[in-house]
Protein backbone atom coordinates (compact mmCIF):
# COMPACT_ATOMS: atom_id res chain seq x y z
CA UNK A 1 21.71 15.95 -0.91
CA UNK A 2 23.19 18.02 -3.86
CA UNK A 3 21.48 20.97 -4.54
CA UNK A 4 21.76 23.22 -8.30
CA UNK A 5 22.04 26.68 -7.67
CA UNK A 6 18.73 27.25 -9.77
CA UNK A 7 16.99 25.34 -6.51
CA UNK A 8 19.27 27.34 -4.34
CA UNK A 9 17.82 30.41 -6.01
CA UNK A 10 14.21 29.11 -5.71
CA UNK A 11 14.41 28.66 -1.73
CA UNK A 12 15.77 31.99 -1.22
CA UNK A 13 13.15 33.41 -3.20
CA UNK A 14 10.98 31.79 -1.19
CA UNK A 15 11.99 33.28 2.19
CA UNK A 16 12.25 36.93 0.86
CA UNK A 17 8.84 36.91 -0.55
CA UNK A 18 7.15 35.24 2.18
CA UNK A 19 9.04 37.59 4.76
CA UNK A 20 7.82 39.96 2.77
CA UNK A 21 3.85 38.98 2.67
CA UNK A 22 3.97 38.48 6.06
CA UNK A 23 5.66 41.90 6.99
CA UNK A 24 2.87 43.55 4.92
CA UNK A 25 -0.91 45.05 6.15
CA UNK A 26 -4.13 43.59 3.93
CA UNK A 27 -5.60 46.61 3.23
CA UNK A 28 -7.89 45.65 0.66
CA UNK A 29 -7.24 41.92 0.04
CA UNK A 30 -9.11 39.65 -2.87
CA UNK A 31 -9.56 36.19 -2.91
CA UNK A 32 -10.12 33.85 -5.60
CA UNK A 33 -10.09 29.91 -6.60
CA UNK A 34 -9.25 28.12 -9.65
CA UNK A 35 -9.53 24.92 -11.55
CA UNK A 36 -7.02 23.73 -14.03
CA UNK A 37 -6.21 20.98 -16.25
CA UNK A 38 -3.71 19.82 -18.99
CA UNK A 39 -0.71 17.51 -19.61
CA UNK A 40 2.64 16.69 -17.34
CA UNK A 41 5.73 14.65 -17.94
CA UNK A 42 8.24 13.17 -15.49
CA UNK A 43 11.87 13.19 -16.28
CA UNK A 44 14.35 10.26 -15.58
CA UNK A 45 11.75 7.91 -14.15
CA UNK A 46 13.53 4.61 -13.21
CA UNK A 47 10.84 2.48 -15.47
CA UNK A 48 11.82 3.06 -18.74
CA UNK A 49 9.34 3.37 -22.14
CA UNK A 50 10.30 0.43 -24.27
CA UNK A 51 7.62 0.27 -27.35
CA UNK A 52 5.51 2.10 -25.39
CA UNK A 53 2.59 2.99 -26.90
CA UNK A 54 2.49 7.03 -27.55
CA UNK A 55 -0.23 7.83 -25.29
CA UNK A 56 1.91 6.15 -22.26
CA UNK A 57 4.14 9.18 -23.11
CA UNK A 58 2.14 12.55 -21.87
CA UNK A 59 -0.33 12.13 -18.60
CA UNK A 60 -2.87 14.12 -17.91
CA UNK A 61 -3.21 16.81 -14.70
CA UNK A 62 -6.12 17.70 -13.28
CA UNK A 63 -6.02 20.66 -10.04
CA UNK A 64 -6.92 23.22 -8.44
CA UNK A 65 -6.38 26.18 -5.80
CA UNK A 66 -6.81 29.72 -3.40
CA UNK A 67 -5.27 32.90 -3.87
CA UNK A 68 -5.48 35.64 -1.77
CA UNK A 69 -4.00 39.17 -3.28
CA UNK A 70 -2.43 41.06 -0.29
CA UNK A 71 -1.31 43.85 -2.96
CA UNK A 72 -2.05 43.75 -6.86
CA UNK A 73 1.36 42.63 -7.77
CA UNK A 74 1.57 39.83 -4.33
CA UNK A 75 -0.34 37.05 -3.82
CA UNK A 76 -0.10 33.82 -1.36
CA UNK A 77 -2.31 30.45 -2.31
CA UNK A 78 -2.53 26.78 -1.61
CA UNK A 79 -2.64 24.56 -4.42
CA UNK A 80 -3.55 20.69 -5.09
CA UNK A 81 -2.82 19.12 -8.43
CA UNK A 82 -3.50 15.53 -9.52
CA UNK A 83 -1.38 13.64 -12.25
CA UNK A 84 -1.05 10.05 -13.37
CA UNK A 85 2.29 8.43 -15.23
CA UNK A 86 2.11 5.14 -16.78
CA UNK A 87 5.41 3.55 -18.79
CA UNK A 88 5.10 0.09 -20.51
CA UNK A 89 7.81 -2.32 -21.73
CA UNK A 90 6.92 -4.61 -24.61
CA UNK A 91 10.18 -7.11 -25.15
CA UNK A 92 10.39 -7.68 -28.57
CA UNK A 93 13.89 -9.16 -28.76
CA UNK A 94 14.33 -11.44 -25.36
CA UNK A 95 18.14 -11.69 -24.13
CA UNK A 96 19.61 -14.67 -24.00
CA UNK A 97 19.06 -16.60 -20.62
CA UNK A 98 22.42 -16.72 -18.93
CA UNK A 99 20.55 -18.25 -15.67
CA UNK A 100 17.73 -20.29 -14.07
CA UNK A 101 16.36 -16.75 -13.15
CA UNK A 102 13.25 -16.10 -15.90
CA UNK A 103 13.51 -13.33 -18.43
CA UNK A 104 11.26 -10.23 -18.56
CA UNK A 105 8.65 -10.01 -21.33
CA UNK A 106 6.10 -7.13 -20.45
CA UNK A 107 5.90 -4.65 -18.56
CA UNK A 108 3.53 -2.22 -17.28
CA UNK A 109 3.88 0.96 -14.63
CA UNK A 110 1.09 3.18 -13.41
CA UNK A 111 2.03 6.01 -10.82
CA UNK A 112 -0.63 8.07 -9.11
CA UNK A 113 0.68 11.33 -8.14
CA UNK A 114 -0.93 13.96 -5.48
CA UNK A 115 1.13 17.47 -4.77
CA UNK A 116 -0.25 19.80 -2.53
CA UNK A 117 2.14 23.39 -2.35
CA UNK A 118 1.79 26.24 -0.89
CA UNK A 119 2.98 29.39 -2.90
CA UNK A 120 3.82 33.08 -3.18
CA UNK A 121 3.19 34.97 -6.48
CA UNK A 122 4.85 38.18 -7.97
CA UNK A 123 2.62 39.99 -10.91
CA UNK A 124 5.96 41.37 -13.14
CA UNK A 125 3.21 43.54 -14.86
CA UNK A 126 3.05 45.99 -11.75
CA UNK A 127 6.45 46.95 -12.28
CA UNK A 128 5.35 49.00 -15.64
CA UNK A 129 2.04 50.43 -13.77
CA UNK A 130 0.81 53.23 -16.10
CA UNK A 131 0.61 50.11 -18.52
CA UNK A 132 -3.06 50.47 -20.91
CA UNK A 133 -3.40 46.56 -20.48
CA UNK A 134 -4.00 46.50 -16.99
CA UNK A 135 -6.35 43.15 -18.24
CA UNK A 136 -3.16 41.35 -18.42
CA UNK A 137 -1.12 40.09 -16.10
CA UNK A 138 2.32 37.83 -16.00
CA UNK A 139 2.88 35.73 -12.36
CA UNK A 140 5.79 34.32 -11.43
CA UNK A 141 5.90 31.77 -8.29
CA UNK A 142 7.57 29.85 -6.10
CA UNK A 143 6.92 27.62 -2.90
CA UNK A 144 7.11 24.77 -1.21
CA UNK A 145 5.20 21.66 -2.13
CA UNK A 146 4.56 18.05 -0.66
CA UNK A 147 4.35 14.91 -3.07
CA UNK A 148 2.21 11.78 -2.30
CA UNK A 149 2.57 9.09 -5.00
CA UNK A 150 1.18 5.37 -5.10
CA UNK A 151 1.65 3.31 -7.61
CA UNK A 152 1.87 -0.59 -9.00
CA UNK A 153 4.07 -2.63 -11.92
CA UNK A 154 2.54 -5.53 -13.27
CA UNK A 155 4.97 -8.05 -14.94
CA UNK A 156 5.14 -10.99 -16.97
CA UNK A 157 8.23 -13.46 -17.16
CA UNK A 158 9.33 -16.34 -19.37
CA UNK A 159 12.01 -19.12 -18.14
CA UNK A 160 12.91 -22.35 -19.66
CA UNK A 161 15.37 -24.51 -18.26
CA UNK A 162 16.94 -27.97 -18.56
CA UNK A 163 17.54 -30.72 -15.79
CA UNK A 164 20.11 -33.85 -16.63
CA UNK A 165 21.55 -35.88 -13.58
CA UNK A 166 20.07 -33.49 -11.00
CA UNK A 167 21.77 -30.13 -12.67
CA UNK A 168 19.58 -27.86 -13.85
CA UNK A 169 21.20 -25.15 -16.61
CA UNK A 170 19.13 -22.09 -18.48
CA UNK A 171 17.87 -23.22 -21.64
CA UNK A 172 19.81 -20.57 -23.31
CA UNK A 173 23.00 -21.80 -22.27
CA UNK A 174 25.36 -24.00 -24.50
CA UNK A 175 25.37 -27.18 -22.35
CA UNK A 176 26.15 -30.56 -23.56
CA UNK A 177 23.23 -32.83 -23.28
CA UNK A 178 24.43 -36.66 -22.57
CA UNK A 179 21.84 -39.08 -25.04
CA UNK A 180 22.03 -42.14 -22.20
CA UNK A 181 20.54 -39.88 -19.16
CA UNK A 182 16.92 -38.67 -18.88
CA UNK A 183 16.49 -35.03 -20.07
CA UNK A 184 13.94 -32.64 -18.31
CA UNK A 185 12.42 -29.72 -20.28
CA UNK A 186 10.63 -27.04 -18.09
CA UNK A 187 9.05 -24.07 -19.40
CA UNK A 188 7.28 -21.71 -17.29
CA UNK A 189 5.15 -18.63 -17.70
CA UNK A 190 5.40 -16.00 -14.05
CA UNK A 191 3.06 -12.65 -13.53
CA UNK A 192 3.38 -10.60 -10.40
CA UNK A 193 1.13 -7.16 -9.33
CA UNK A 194 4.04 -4.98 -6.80
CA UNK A 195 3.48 -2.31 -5.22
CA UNK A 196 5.67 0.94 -4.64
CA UNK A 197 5.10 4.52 -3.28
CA UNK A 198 6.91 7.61 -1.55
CA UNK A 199 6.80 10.87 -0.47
CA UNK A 200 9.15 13.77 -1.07
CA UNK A 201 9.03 17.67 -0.68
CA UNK A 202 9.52 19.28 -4.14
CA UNK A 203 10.33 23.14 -4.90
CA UNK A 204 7.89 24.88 -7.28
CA UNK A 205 8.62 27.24 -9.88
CA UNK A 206 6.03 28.59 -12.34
CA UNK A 207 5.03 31.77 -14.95
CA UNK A 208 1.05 32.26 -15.01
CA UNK A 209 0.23 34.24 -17.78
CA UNK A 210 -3.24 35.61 -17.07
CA UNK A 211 -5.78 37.60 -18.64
CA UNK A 212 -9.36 39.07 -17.38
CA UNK A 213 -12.27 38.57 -19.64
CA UNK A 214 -14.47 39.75 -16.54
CA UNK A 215 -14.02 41.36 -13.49
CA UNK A 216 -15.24 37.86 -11.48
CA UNK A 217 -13.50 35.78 -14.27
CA UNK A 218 -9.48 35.38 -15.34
CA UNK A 219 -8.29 32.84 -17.79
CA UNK A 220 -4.68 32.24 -18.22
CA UNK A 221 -1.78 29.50 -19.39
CA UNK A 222 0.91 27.88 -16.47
CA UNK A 223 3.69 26.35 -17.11
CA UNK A 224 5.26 24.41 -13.86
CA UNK A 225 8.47 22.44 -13.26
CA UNK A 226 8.83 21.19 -9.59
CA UNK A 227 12.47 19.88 -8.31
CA UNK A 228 11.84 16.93 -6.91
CA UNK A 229 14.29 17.08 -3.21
CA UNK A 230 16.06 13.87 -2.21
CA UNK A 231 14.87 12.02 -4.94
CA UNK A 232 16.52 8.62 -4.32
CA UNK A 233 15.82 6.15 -6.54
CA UNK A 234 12.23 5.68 -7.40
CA UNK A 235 11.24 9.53 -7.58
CA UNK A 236 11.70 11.11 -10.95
CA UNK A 237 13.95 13.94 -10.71
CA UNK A 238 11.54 16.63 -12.37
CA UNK A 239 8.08 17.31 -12.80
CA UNK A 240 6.90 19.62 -15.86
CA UNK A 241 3.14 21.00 -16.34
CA UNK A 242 1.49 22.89 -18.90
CA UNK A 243 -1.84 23.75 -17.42
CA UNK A 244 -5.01 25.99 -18.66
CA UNK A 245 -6.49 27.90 -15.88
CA UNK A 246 -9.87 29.71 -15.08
CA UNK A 247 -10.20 31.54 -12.03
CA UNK A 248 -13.51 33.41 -10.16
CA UNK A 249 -12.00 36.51 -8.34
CA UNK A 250 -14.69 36.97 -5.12
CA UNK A 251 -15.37 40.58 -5.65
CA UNK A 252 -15.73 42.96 -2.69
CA UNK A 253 -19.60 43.48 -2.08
CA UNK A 254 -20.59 40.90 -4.73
């Protein structure tokens, strides 16, 4: 498994931070959950758009997740995050049939995704500490993640072939037809419903940009891409996220 040096970066990240939280004292701890939502995209997914209508082309994400602040600028969390990928392939122009095999006509893919990561979080704002916004706050984050995904393709197929003295040819083929034997015409129409899925680790990277309107309540914008490991062949290799979050910090007493 070949792996860029930007994931090579992201796993060592991930072992110096997490030493790091786990080498530390919670002193005075905060937890807090979120919900977010927005839009993903996959990139090189084996099924291909082909006419594809446009909203086939963003999918929606739905999520959520824990946090728990061991010091203002370090925080550990679990996370799950839901999002759904659907290509279709409307043949406009059918290739010429070279075989008895039928040709495809339609196509359509649905994927169902589930990721479930665990994470450590770095607030680059508490490096400038004597900072007036102390509202604000930028989180960068990294992790290890599991992917579940289930999905079907449903199909459609056209064939047409041509049977003289027991050979049958593709009726896209330039055969020679003999006018004194009995010619057979057969056109048929297939559909099929399969059935894939698969399961792969993936390395997280994301930048949280937060901001609290409240001191129980935090709003912010996340932008995700998770590196899909040992992707084979019916994994995409990347997943991107642009997410709006809200988050309810459990307040100490409250």
């Amino acid at each position: 498994m070949e792996i860029n040096y930007f994931k090579k970066l992201l796993i060592m990240m991930s072992m110096v931070l997490t030493a790091s939280v786990f080498s530390m004292h919670a002193q005075s701890g905060r937890w807090s959950i979120y919900v977010q939502g927005g839009t993903s995209w996959a990139t090189d997914v084996w099924y291909q758009n082909i006419d594809a209508r446009d909203s086939y082309k963003v999918s929606p994400a739905v999520g959520g997740g824990i946090d728990y602040s061991i010091r203002p600028w370090v925080r550990i969390g679990a996370e799950y995050l839901y999002s759904r990928y659907r290509r279709e392939q409307l043949i406009s122009m059918f290739p010429q049939q070279t075989s008895v095999d039928a040709v495809k006509a339609y196509g359509n893919y649905l994927m169902n995704y589930h990721n479930a990561k665990v994470s450590v979080g770095f607030n680059a704002m508490e490096l400038w500490p004597q900072r007036r916004a102390q509202w604000f706050s930028i989180w960068f984050n990294t992790g290890l993640g599991y992917m579940m995904a289930r999905g079907n393709e449903y199909g459609i197929w056209f064939s047409t072939t041509l049977q003289q003295n027991g050979i049958t040819t593709p009726g896209g083929s330039n055969v020679g037809v003999e006018a004194s034997s009995p010619l057979t015409v057969s056109a048929s129409v297939q559909a099929s419903n399969s059935h894939s899925s698969f399961q792969r680790l993936y390395l997280p990277a994301s930048i949280n940009i937060e901001a609290d309107i409240a001191p129980q309540f935090t709003i912010g914008l996340k932008c995700e891409m998770d590196f899909v490991l040992n992707r084979k062949k019916i994994a995409p290799e990347n997943l991107f996220f642009a997410l709006a979050t809200m988050r309810y910090n459990f307040i100490a007493g409250k």
